[in-house]
C-alpha atoms as a PDB file:
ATOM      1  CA  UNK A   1      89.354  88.463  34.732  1.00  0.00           C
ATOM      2  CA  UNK A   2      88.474  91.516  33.066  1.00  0.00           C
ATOM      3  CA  UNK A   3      88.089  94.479  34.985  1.00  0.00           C
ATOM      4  CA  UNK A   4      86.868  98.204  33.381  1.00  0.00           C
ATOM      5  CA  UNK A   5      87.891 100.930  35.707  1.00  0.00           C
ATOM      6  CA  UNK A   6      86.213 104.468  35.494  1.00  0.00           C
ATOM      7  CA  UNK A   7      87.753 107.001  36.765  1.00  0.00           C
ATOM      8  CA  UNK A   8      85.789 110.552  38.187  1.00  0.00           C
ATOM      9  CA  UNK A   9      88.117 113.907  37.846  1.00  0.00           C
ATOM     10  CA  UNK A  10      87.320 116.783  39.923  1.00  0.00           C
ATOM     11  CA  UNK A  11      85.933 119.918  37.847  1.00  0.00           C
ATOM     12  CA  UNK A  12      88.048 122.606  37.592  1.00  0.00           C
ATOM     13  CA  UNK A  13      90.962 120.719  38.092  1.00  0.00           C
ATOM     14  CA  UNK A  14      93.152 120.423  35.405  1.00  0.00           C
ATOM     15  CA  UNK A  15      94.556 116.924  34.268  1.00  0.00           C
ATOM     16  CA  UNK A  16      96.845 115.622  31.615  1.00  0.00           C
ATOM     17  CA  UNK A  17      99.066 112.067  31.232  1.00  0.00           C
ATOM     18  CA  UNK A  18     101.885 111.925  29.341  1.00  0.00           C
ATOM     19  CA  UNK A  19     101.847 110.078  25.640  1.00  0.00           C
ATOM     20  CA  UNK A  20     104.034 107.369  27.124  1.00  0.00           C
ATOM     21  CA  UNK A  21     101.804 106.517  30.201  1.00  0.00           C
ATOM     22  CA  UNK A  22     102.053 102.910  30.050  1.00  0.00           C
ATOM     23  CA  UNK A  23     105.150 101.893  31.925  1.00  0.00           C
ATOM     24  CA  UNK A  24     104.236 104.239  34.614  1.00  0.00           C
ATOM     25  CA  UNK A  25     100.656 102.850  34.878  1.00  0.00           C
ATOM     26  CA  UNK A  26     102.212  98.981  34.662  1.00  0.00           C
ATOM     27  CA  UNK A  27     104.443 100.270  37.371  1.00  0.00           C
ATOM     28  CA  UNK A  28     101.375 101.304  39.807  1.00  0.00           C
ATOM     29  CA  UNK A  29      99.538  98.244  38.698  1.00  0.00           C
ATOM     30  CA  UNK A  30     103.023  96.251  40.484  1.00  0.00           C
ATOM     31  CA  UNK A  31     103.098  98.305  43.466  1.00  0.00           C
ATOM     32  CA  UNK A  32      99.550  97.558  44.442  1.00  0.00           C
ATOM     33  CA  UNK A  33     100.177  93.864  44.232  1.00  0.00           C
ATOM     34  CA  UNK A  34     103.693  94.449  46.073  1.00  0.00           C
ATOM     35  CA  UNK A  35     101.065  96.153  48.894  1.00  0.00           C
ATOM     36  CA  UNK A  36      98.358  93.718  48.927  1.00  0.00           C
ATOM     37  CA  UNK A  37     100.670  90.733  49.099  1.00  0.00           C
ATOM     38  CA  UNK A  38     104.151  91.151  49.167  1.00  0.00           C
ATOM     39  CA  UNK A  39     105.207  87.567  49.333  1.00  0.00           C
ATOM     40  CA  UNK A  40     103.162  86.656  46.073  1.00  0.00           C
ATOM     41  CA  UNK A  41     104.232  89.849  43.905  1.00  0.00           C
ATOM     42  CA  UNK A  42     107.990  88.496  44.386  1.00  0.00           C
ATOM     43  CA  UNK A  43     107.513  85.350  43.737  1.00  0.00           C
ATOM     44  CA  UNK A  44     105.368  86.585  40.273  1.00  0.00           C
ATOM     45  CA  UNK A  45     108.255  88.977  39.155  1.00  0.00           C
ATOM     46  CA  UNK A  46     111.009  86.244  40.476  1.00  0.00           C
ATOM     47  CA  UNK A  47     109.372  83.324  39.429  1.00  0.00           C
ATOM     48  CA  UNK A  48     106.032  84.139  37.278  1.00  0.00           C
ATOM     49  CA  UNK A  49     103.393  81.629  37.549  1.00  0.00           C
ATOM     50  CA  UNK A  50     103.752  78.414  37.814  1.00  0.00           C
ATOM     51  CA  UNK A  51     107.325  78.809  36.768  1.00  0.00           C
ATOM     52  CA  UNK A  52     106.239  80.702  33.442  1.00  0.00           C
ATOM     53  CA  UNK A  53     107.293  84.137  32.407  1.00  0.00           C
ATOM     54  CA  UNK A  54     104.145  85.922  30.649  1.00  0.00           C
ATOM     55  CA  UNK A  55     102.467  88.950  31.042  1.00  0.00           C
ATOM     56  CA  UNK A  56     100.347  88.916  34.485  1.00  0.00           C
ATOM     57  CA  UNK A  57      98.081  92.158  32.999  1.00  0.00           C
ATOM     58  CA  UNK A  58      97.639  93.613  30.239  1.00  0.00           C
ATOM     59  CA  UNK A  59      95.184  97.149  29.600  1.00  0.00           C
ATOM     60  CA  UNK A  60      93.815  98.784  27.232  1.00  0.00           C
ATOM     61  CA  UNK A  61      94.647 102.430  25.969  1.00  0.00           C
ATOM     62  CA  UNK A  62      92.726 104.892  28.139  1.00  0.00           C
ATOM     63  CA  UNK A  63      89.570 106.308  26.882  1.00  0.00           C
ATOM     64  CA  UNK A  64      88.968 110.202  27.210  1.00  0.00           C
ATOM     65  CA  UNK A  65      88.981 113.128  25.332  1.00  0.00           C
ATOM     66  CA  UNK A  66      91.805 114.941  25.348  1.00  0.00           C
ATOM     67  CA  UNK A  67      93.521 117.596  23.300  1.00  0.00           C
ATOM     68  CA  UNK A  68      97.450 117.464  23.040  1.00  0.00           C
ATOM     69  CA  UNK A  69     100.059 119.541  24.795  1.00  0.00           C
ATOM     70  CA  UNK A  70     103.488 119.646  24.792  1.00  0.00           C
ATOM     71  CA  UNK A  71     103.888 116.086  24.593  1.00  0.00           C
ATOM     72  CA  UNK A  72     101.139 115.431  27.111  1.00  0.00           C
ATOM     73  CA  UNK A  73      97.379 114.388  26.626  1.00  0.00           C
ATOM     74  CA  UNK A  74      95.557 117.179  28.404  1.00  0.00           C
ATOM     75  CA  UNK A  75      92.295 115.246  29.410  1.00  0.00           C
ATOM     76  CA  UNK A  76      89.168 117.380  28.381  1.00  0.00           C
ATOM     77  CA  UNK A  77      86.543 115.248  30.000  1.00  0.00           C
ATOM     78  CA  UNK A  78      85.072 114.375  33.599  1.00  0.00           C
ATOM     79  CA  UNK A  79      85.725 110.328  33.029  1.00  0.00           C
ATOM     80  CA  UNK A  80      88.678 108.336  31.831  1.00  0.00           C
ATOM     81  CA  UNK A  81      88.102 104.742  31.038  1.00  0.00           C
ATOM     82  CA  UNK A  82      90.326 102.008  30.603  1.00  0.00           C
ATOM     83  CA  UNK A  83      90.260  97.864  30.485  1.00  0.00           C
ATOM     84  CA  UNK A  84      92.133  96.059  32.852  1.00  0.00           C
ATOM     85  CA  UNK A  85      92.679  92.285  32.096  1.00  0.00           C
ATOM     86  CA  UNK A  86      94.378  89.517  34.114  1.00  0.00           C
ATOM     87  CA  UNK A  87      95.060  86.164  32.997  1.00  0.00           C
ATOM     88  CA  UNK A  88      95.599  84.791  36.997  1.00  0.00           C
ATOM     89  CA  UNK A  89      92.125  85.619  39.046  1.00  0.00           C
ATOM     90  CA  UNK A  90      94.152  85.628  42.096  1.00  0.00           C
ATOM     91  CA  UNK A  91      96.560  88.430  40.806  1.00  0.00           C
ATOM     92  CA  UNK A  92      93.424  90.168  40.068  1.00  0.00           C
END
């Protein structure tokens, strides 16, 4: 399943990720299958599926302008974009 998330920042607010956002993104991605069903997230990071270790998601690099800053991307747009993919529709 392939999901493509848009996200809407505020105006005026200021917003900036750092270069190495991706293990911190994978690591929300987790904890909202931890909170939607505990019981299946451990058995995916225990177990994986089916009994096979792979990647559950993968995404794409996020999509905004940006300028960078001190080793951060400082977003100048209203929209970030990014591709979410999952291989299992029920971990979607």
């Amino acid at each position: 399943m392939i999901l493509t998330l848009k996200l809407f920042l505020p105006d005026g607010v200021p917003a900036s990720l750092p270069f190495e956002y991706q293990y911190p993104f994978a690591a929300v991605i987790y904890k909202m299958l931890n909170n939607a069903d505990s019981e299946y997230a451990y058995n995916l990071h225990t177990h994986g599926h089916e009994g096979h270790k792979f990647k559950l998601f993968t995404f794409s690099d996020i999509r905004a302008r940006f300028i960078p800053e001190n080793g951060r991307m400082k977003i100048q747009s209203n929209t970030v974009e990014l591709t979410l993919c999952f291989h299992v529709e029920k971990t979607a």
